[in-house]
N, C-alpha and C. Protein backbone atom coordinates (compact mmCIF):
# COMPACT_ATOMS: atom_id res chain seq x y z
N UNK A 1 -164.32 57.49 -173.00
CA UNK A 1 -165.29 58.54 -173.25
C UNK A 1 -166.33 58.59 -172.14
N UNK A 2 -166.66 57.45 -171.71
CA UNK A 2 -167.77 57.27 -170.89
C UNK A 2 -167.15 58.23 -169.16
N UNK A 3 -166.17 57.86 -169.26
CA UNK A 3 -165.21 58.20 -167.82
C UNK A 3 -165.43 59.96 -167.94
N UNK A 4 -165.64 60.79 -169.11
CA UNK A 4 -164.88 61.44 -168.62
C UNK A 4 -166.81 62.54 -168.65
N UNK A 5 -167.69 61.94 -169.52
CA UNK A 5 -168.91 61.90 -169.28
C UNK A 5 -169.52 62.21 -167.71
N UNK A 6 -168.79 61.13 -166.88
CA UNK A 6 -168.88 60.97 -165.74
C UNK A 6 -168.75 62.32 -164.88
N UNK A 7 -167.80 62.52 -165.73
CA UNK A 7 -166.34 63.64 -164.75
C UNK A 7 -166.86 65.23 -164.95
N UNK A 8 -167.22 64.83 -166.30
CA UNK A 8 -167.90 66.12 -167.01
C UNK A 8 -169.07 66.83 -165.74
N UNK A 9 -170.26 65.39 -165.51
CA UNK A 9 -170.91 65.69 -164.57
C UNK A 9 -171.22 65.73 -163.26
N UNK A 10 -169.81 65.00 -162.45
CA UNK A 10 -169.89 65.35 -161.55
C UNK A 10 -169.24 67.26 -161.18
N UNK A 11 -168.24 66.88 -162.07
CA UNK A 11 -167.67 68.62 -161.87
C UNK A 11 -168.91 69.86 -162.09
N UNK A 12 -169.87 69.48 -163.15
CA UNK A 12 -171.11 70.61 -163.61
C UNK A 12 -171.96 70.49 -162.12
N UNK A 13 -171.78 69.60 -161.32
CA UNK A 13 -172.60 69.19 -160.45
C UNK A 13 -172.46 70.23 -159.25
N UNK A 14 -171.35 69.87 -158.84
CA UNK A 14 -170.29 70.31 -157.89
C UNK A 14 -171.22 71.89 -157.89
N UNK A 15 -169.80 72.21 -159.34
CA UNK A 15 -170.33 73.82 -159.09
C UNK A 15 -171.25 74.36 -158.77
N UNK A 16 -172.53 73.91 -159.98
CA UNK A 16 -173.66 74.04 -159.82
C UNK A 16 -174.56 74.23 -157.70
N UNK A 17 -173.94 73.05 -157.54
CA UNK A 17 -174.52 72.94 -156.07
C UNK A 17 -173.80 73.82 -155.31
N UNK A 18 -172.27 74.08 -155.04
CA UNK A 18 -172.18 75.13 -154.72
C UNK A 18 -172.50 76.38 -154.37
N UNK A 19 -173.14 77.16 -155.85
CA UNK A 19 -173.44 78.28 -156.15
C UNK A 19 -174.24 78.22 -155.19
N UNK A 20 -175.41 77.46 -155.61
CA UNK A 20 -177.13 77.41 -154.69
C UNK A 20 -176.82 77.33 -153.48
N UNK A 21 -175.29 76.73 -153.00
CA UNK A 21 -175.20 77.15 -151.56
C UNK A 21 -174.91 78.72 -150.97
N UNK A 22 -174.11 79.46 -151.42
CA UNK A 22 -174.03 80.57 -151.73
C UNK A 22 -175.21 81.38 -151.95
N UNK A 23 -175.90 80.91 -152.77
CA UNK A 23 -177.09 82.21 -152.86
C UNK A 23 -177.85 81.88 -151.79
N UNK A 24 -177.86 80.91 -151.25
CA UNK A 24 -178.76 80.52 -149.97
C UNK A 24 -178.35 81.40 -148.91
N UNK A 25 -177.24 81.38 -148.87
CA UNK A 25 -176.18 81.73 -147.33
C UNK A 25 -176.84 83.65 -147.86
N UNK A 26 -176.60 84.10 -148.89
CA UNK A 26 -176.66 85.21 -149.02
C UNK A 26 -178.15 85.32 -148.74
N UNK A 27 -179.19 84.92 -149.22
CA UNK A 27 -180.63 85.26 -148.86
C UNK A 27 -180.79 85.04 -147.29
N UNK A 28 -180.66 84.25 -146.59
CA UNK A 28 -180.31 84.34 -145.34
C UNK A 28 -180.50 85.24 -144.56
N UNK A 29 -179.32 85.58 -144.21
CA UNK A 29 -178.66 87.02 -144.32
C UNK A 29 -179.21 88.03 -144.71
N UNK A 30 -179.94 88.41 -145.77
CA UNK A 30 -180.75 89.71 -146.24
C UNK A 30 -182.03 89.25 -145.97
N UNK A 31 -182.42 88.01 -145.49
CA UNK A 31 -183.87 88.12 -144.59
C UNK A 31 -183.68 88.41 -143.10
N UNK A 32 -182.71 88.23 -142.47
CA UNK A 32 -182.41 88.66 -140.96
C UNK A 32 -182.43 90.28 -140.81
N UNK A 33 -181.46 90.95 -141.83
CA UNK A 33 -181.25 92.04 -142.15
C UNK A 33 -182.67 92.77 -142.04
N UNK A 34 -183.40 92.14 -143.22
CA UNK A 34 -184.91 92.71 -143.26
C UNK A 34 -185.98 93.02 -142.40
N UNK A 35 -185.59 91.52 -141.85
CA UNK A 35 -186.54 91.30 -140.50
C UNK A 35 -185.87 92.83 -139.20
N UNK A 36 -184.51 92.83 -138.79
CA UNK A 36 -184.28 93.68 -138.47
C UNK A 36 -184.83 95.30 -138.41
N UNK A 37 -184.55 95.65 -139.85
CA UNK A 37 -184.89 97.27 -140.62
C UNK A 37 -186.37 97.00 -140.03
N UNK A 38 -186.96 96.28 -140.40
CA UNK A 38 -188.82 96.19 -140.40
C UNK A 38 -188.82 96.52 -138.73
N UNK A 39 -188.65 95.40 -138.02
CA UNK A 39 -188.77 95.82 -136.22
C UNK A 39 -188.08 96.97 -135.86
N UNK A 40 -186.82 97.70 -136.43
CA UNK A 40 -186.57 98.80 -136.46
C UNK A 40 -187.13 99.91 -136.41
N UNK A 41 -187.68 99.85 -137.77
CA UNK A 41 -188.93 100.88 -138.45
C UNK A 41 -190.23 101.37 -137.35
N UNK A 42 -190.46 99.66 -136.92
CA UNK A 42 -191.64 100.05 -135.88
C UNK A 42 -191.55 100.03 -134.93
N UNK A 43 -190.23 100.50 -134.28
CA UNK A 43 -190.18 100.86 -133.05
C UNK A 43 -189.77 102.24 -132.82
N UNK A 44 -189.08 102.87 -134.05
CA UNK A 44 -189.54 104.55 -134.63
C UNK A 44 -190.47 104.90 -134.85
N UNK A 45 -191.23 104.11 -135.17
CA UNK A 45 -193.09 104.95 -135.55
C UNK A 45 -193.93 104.99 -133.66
N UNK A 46 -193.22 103.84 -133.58
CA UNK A 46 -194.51 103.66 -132.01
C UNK A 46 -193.43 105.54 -131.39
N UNK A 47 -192.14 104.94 -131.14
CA UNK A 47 -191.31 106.29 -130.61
C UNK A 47 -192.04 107.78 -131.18
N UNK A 48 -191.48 107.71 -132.17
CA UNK A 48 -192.68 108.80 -132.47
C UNK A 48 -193.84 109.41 -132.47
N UNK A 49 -194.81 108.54 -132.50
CA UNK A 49 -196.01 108.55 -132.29
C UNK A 49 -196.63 108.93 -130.76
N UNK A 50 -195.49 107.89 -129.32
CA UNK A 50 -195.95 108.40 -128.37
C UNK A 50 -195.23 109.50 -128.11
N UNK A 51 -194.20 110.18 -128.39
CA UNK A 51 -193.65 111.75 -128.43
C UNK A 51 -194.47 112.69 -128.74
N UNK A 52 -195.31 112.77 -129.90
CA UNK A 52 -196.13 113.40 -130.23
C UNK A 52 -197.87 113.74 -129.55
N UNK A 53 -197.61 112.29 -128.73
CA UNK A 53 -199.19 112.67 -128.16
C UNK A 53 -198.92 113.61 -126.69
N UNK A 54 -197.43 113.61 -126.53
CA UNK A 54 -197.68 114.32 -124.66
C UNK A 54 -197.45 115.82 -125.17
């Protein structure tokens, strides 16, 4: 019984840690993304902005 106690928790473990690797890898990724769109954004507003003054 004790063995499988063991087994029970290393396997809940496993997965468990897994996942959190996964959602990590994915947040990542949608903060690069973000960071991207954002320096994006403001390099259309400056573009714009000096278009508009000549």
């Amino acid at each position: 019984m004790k063995v499988q106690s063991i087994l029970f928790l290393f396997l809940f473990t496993l997965v468990f840690l897994s996942s959190c690797g996964v959602v990590e890898t994915v947040f990542k990724a949608g903060m690069w993304w973000a960071f991207f769109l954002v320096a994006l954004a403001i390099v259309l507003i400056l573009w714009i902005v000096g278009r508009a003054k000549k």
